[in-house]
Protein backbone atom coordinates (compact mmCIF):
# COMPACT_ATOMS: atom_id res chain seq x y z
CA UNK A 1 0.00 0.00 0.00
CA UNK A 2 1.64 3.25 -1.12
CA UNK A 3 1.01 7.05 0.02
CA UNK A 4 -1.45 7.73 -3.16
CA UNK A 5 -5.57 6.65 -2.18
CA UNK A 6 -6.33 3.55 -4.27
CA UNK A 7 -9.27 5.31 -6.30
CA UNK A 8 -7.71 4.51 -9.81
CA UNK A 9 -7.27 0.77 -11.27
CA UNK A 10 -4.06 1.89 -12.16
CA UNK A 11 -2.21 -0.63 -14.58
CA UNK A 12 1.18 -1.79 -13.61
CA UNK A 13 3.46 0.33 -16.10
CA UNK A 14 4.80 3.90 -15.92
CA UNK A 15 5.12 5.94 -18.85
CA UNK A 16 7.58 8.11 -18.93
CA UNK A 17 8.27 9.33 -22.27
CA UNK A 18 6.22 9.77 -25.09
CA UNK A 19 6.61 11.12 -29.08
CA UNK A 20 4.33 11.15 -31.22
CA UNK A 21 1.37 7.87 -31.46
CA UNK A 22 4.26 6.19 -29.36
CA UNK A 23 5.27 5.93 -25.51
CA UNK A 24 7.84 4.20 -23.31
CA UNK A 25 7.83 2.71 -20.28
CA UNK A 26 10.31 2.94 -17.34
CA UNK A 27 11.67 -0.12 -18.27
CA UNK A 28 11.72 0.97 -21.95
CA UNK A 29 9.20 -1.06 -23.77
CA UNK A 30 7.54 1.27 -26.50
CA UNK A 31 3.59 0.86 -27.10
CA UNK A 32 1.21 2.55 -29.59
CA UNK A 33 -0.41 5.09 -27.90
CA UNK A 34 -4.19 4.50 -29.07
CA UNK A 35 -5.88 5.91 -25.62
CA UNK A 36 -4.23 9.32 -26.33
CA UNK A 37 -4.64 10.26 -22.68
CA UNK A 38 -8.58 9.33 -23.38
CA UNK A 39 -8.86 11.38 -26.10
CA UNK A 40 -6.65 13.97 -24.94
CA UNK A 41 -3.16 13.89 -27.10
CA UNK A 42 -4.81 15.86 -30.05
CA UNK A 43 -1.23 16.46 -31.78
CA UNK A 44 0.36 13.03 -29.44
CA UNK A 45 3.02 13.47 -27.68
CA UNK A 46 5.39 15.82 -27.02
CA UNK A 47 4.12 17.89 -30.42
CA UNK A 48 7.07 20.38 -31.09
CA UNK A 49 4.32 23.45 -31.06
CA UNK A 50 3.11 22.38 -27.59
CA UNK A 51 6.34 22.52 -26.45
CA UNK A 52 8.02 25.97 -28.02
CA UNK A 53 3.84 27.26 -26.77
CA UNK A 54 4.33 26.36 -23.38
CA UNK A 55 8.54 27.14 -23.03
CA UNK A 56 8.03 30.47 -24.75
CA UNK A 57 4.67 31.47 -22.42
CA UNK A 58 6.93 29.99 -19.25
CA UNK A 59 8.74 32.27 -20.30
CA UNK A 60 6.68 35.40 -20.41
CA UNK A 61 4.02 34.48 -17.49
CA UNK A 62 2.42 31.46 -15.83
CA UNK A 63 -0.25 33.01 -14.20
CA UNK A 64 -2.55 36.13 -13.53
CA UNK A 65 -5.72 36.92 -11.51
CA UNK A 66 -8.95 36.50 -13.63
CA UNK A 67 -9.16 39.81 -12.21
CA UNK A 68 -7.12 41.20 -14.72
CA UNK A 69 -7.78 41.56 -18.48
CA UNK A 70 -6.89 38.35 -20.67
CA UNK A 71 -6.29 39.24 -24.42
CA UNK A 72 -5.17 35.40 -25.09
CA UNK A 73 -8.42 34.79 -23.55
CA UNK A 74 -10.60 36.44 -25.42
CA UNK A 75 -8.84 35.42 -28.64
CA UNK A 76 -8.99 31.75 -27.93
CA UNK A 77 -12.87 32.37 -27.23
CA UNK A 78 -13.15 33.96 -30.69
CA UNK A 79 -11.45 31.05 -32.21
CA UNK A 80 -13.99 28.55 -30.56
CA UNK A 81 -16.87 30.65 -31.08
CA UNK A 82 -15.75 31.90 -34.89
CA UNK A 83 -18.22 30.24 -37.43
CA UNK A 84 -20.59 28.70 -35.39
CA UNK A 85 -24.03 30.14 -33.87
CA UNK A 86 -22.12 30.25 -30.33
CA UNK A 87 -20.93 33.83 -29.04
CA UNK A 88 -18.99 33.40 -25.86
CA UNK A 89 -16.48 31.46 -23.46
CA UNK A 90 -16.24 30.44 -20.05
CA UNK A 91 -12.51 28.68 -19.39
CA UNK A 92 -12.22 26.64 -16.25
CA UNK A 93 -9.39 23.39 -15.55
CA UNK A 94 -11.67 20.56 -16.34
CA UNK A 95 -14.67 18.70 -18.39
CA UNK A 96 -16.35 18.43 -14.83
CA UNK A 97 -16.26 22.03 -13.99
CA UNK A 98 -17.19 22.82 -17.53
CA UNK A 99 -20.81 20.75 -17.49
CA UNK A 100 -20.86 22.20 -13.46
CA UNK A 101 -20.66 25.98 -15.06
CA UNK A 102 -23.29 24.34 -18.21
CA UNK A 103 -25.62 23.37 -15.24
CA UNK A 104 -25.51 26.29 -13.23
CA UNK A 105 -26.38 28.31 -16.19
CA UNK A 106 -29.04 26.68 -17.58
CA UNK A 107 -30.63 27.22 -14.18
CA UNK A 108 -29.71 30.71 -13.46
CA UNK A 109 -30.59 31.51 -16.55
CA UNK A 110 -34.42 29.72 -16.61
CA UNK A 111 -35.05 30.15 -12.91
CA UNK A 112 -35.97 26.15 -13.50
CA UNK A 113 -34.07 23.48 -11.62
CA UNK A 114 -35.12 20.19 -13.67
CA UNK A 115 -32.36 18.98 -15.95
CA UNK A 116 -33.37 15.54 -18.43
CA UNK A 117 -29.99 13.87 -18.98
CA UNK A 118 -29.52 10.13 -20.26
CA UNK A 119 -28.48 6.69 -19.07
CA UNK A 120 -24.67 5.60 -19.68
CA UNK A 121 -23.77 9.13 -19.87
CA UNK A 122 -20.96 10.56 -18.41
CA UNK A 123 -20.39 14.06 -17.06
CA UNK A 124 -17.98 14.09 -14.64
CA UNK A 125 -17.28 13.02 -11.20
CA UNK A 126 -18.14 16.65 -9.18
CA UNK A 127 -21.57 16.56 -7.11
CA UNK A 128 -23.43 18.25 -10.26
CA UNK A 129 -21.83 16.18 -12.88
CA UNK A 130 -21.94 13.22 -10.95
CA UNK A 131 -25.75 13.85 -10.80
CA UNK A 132 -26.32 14.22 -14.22
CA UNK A 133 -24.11 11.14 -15.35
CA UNK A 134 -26.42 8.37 -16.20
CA UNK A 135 -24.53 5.44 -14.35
CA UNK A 136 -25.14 4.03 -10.70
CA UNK A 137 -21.67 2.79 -10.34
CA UNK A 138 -20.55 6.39 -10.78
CA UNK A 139 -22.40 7.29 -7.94
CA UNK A 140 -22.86 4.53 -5.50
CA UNK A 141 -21.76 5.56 -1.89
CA UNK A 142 -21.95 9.15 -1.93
CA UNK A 143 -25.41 9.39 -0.77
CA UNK A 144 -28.27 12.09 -1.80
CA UNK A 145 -27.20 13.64 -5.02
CA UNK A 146 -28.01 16.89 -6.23
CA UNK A 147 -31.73 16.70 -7.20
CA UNK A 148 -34.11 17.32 -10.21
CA UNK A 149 -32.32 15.17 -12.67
CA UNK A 150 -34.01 12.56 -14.62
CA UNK A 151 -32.09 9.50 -16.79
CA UNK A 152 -34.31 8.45 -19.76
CA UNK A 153 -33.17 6.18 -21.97
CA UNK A 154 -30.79 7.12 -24.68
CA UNK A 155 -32.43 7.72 -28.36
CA UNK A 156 -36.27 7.00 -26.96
CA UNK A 157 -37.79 9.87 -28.16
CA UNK A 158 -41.46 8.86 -26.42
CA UNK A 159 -39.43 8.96 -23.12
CA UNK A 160 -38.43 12.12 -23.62
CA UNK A 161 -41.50 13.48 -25.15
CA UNK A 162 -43.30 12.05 -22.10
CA UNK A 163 -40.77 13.98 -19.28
CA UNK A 164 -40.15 17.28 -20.84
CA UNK A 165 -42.94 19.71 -19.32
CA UNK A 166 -42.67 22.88 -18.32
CA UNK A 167 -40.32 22.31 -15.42
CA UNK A 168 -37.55 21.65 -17.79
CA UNK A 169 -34.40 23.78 -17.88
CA UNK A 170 -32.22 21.94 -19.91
CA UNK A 171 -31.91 18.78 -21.83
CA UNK A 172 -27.80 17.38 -21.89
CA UNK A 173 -26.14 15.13 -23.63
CA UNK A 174 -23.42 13.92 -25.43
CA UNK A 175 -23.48 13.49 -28.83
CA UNK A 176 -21.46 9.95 -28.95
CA UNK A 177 -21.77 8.24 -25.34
CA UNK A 178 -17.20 8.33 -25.04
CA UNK A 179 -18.33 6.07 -21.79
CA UNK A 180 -20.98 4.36 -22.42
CA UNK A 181 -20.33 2.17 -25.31
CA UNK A 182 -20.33 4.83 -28.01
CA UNK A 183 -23.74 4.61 -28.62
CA UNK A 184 -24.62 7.92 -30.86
CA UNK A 185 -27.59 10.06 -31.25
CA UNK A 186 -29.96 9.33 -33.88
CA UNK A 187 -31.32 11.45 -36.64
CA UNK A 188 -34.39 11.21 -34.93
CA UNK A 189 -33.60 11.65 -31.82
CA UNK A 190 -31.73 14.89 -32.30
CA UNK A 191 -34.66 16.43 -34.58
CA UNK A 192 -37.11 15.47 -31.49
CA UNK A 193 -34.67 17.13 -29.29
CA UNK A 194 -34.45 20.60 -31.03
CA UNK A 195 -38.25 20.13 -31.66
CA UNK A 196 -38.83 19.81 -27.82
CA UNK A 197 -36.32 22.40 -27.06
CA UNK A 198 -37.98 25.00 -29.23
CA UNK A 199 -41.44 24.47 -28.72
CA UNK A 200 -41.41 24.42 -24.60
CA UNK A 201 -38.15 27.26 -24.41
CA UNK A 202 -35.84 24.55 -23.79
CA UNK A 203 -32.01 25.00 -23.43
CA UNK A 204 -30.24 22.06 -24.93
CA UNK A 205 -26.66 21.61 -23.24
CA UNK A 206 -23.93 19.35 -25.44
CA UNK A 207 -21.61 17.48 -23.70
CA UNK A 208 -18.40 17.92 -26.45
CA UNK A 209 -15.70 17.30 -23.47
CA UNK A 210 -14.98 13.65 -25.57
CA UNK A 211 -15.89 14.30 -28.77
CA UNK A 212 -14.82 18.08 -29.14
CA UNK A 213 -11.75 19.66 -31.04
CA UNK A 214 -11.80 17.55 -34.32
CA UNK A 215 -12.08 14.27 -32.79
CA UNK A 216 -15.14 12.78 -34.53
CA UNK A 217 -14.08 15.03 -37.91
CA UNK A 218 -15.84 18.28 -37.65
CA UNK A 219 -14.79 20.83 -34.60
CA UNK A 220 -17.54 19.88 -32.68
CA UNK A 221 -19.78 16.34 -33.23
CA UNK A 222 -22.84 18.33 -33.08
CA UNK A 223 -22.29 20.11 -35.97
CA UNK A 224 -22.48 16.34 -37.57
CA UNK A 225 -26.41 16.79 -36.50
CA UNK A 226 -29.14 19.21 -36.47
CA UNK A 227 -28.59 20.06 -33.25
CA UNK A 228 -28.03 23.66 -32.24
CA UNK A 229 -27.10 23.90 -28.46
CA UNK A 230 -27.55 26.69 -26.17
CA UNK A 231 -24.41 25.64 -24.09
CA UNK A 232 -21.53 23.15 -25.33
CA UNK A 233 -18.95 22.04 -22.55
CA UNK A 234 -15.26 21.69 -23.86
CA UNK A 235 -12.21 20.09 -22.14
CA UNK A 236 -9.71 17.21 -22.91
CA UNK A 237 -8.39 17.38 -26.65
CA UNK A 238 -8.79 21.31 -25.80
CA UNK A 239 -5.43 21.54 -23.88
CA UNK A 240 -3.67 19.08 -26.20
CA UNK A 241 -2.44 17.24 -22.66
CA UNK A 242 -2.76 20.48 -21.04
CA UNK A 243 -5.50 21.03 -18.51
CA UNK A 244 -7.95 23.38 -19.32
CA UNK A 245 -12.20 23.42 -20.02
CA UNK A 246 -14.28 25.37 -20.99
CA UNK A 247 -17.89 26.56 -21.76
CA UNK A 248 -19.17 27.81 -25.01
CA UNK A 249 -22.66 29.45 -25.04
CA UNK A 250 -24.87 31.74 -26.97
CA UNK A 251 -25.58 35.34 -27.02
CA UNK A 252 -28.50 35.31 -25.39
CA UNK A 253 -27.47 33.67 -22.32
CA UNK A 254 -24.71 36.45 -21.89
CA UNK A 255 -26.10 38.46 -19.20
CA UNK A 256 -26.88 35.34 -16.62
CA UNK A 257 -23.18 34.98 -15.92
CA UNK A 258 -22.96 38.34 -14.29
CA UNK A 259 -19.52 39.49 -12.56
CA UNK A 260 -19.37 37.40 -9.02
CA UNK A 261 -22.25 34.83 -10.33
CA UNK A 262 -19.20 32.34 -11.01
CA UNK A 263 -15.61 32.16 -11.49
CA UNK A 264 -12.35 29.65 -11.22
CA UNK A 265 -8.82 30.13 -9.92
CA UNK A 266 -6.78 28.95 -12.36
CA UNK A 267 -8.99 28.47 -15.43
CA UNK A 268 -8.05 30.35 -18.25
CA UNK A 269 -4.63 30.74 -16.99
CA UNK A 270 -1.79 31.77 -19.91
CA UNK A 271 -0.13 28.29 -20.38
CA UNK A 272 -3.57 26.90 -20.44
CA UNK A 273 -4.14 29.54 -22.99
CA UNK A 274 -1.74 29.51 -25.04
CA UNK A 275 -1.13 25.58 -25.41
CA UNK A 276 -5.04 25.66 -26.44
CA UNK A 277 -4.54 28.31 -29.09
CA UNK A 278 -1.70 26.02 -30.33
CA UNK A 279 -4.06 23.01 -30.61
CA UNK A 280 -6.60 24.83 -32.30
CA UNK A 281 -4.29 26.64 -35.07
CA UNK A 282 -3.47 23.08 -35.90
CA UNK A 283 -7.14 21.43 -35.85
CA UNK A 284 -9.10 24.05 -36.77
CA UNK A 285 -7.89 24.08 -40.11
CA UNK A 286 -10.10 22.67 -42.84
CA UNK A 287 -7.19 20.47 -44.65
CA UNK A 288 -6.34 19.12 -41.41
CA UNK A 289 -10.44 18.60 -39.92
CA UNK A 290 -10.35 16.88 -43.83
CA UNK A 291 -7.59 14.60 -42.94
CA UNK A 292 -9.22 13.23 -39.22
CA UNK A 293 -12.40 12.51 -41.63
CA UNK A 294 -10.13 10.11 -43.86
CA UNK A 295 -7.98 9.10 -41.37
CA UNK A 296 -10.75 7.43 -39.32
CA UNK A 297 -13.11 6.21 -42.45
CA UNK A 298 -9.06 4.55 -42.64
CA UNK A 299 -9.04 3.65 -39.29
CA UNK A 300 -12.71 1.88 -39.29
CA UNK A 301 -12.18 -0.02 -42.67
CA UNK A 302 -8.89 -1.80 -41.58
CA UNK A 303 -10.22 -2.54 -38.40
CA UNK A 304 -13.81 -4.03 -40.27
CA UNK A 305 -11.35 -6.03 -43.03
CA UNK A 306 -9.22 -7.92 -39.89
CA UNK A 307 -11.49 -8.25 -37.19
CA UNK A 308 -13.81 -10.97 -39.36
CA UNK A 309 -16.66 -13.04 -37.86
CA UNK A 310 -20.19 -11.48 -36.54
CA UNK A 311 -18.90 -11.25 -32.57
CA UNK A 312 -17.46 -7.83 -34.32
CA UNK A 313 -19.17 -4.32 -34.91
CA UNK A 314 -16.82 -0.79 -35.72
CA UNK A 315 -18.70 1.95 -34.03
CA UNK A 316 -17.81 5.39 -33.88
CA UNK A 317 -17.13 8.64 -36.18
CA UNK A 318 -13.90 10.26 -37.30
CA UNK A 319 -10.86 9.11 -34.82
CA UNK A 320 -13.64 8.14 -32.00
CA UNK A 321 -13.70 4.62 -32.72
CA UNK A 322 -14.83 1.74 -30.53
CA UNK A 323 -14.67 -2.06 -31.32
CA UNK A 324 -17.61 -3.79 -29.93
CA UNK A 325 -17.20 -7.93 -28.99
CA UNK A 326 -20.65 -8.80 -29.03
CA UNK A 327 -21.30 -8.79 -25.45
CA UNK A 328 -17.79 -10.23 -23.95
CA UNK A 329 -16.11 -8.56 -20.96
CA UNK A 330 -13.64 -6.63 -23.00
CA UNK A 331 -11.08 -6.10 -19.82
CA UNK A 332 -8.88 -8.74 -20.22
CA UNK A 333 -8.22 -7.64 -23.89
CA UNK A 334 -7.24 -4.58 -22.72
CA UNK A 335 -4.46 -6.31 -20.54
CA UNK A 336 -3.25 -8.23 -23.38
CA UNK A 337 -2.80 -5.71 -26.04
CA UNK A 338 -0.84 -3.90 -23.95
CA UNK A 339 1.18 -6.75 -23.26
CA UNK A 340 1.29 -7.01 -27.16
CA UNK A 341 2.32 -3.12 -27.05
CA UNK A 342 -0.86 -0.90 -27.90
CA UNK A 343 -2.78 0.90 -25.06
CA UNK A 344 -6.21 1.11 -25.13
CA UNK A 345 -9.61 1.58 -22.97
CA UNK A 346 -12.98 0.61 -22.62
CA UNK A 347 -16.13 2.26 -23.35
CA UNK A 348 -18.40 0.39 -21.11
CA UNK A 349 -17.68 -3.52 -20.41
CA UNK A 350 -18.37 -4.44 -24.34
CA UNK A 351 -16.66 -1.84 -26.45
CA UNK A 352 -12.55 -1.38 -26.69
CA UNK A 353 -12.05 2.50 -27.15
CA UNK A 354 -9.76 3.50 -30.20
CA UNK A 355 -8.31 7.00 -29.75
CA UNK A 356 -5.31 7.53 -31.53
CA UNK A 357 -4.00 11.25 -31.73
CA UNK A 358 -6.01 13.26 -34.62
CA UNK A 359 -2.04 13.47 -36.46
CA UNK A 360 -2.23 9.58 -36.84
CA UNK A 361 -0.81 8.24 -40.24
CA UNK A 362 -1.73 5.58 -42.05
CA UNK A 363 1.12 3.70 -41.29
CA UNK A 364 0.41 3.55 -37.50
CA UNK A 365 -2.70 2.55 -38.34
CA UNK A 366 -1.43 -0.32 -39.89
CA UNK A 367 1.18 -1.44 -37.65
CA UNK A 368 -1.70 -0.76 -34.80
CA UNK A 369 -4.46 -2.78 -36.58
CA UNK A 370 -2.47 -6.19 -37.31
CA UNK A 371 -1.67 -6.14 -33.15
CA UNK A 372 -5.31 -5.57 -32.50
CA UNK A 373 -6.26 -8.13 -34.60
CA UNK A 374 -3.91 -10.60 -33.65
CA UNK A 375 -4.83 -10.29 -30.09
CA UNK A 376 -8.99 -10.29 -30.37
CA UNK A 377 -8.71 -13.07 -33.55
């Protein structure tokens, strides 16, 4: 028993360098890097951008009040916002505090406290996201959560016509379920949602924390759908490994987040900043959005020509990829393809997790592939 609590399954390897798609261990044994961080590593590792962003902002300043004025703040927000029907940015440290600001909003801004989420989603592990995350095991043990939130089940649009009345703030989700399988929204189910949403002066809050920044092939999944959100909640491939969140929401909702209403320490601080703007300058550009699309159509068709038989199914969009085994524990697959040297995670006890960084080539693909398949085959 060591000094750190014992809350993670932690798996018995350090990593301790990384370039690239690849890592190393402490004992020197390089893997393929397909969990990126869980979906994290948007450029992999050690990215030589990151690195001059972060050495020349070290540099310059590490940190400053939100007190003060933030130029790289406000650009960064632009660059989120620019193009879409989203007008401003909240920047906090994490995914969790992102969907806490997303629910706090919706609230404040309704005067409503009744939030429809879904079951298998995942939101975070705070009180607030806890309670909106559709999974007991997430929050066995910690007694009453926060209340008003009601799980329906994923895509069943009678459920949801059935529980949205007029004590409805917001409906959340996440486009793709990045924990819960990968089970995506439907056509139908996102026209119903935006139907619902308009008609009874719905918000709609979009979980992009997973599937944001490029990773399913677009900037943001949603824009893969006809959904329009009021609030979308960024973190993870944000930062590029960095930590930093943050909260994207429309005009109209400007005035509810009123100076003093909310705020964060360290959220939005420069090297936060600056390693974000680095990320997006990189993703944000059409050729390279264009490549992620081609990369994981790629990605998904290697995986569907090795993986033969009808135990397999390729889920997913862009470089969000899962594998489902037709209802086998997938855990102790996980152990042996990193014994084979490839890293991956699950997405719920059925579906292995693909998530190589969105700079993958074909060749790592390859060389990635014929391990997977010689492990699951």
């Amino acid at each position: 028993m060591g000094a750190l609590f014992g809350n993670y399954a932690r798996r018995p390897i350090a990593l301790v360098k990384g370039q690239g798609t690849y890592a190393w261990d402490e004992a020197g044994k390089k893997y393929i890097d397909f969990t990126s961080g869980i979906a994290v590593l948007s450029l992999g590792h050690a990215h030589p951008a990151i690195v001059d962003a972060i050495t020349k902002q070290a540099n310059e300043i590490w940190h400053t009040s939100n007190l003060f004025a933030s130029p790289s703040q406000e650009k960064l927000a632009q660059t989120l916002v620019q193009g879409t029907h989203l007008a401003h940015a909240f920047f906090c440290n994490s995914g969790a505090e992102a969907n806490e600001a997303a629910i706090k909003m919706a609230r404040k801004h309704t005067g409503k406290h009744h939030i429809i989420t879904f079951e298998k989603s995942f939101h975070g592990r705070t009180f607030g996201a806890m309670s909106a995350t559709g999974q007991e095991k997430v929050q066995a043990g910690f007694g009453p959560l926060v209340s008003q939130f009601t799980h329906l089940p994923f895509n069943d649009v009678a459920a949801l016509r059935a529980a949205a009345d007029d004590s409805v703030a917001a409906i959340m989700l996440e486009v793709i379920q990045g924990e819960g399988g990968l089970a995506q929204v439907t056509p139908e189910f996102a026209q119903a949602i935006m139907d619902i949403c308009n008609e009874k002066g719905i918000l709609l809050i979009v979980d992009e924390v997973q599937t944001g920044i490029g990773r399913t092939g677009t900037r943001y999944a949603f824009e893969q759908t006809v959904l329009k959100p009021h609030l979308v909640s960024l973190a993870k491939g944000l930062g590029g490994g960095f930590p930093i969140g943050g909260l994207l929401g429309v005009a109209e909702i400007y005035d509810t987040f009123s100076a003093g209403s909310h705020g964060t320490t360290f959220g939005g601080n420069p090297l936060g900043v600056a390693v974000a703007q680095t990320v997006l300058d990189h993703v944000f550009d059409e050729s390279f959005l264009a490549q992620v699309k081609e990369r994981g159509a790629y990605l998904q068709q290697k995986l569907a020509d090795a993986l033969t038989g009808d135990k397999f199914s390729i889920l997913g969009q862009g470089l969000m990829v899962g594998i489902y085994l037709g209802g086998e524990d997938v855990s102790p697959y996980v152990a042996k393809l990193e014994e084979a040297g490839v890293l991956m995670v699950q997405a719920g006890p059925h579906v292995l997790r693909v998530l190589p960084p969105l700079n993958v080539t074909n060749e790592e693909i390859d060389e990635a592939v014929a391990i997977i398949a010689s492990v699951l085959q």
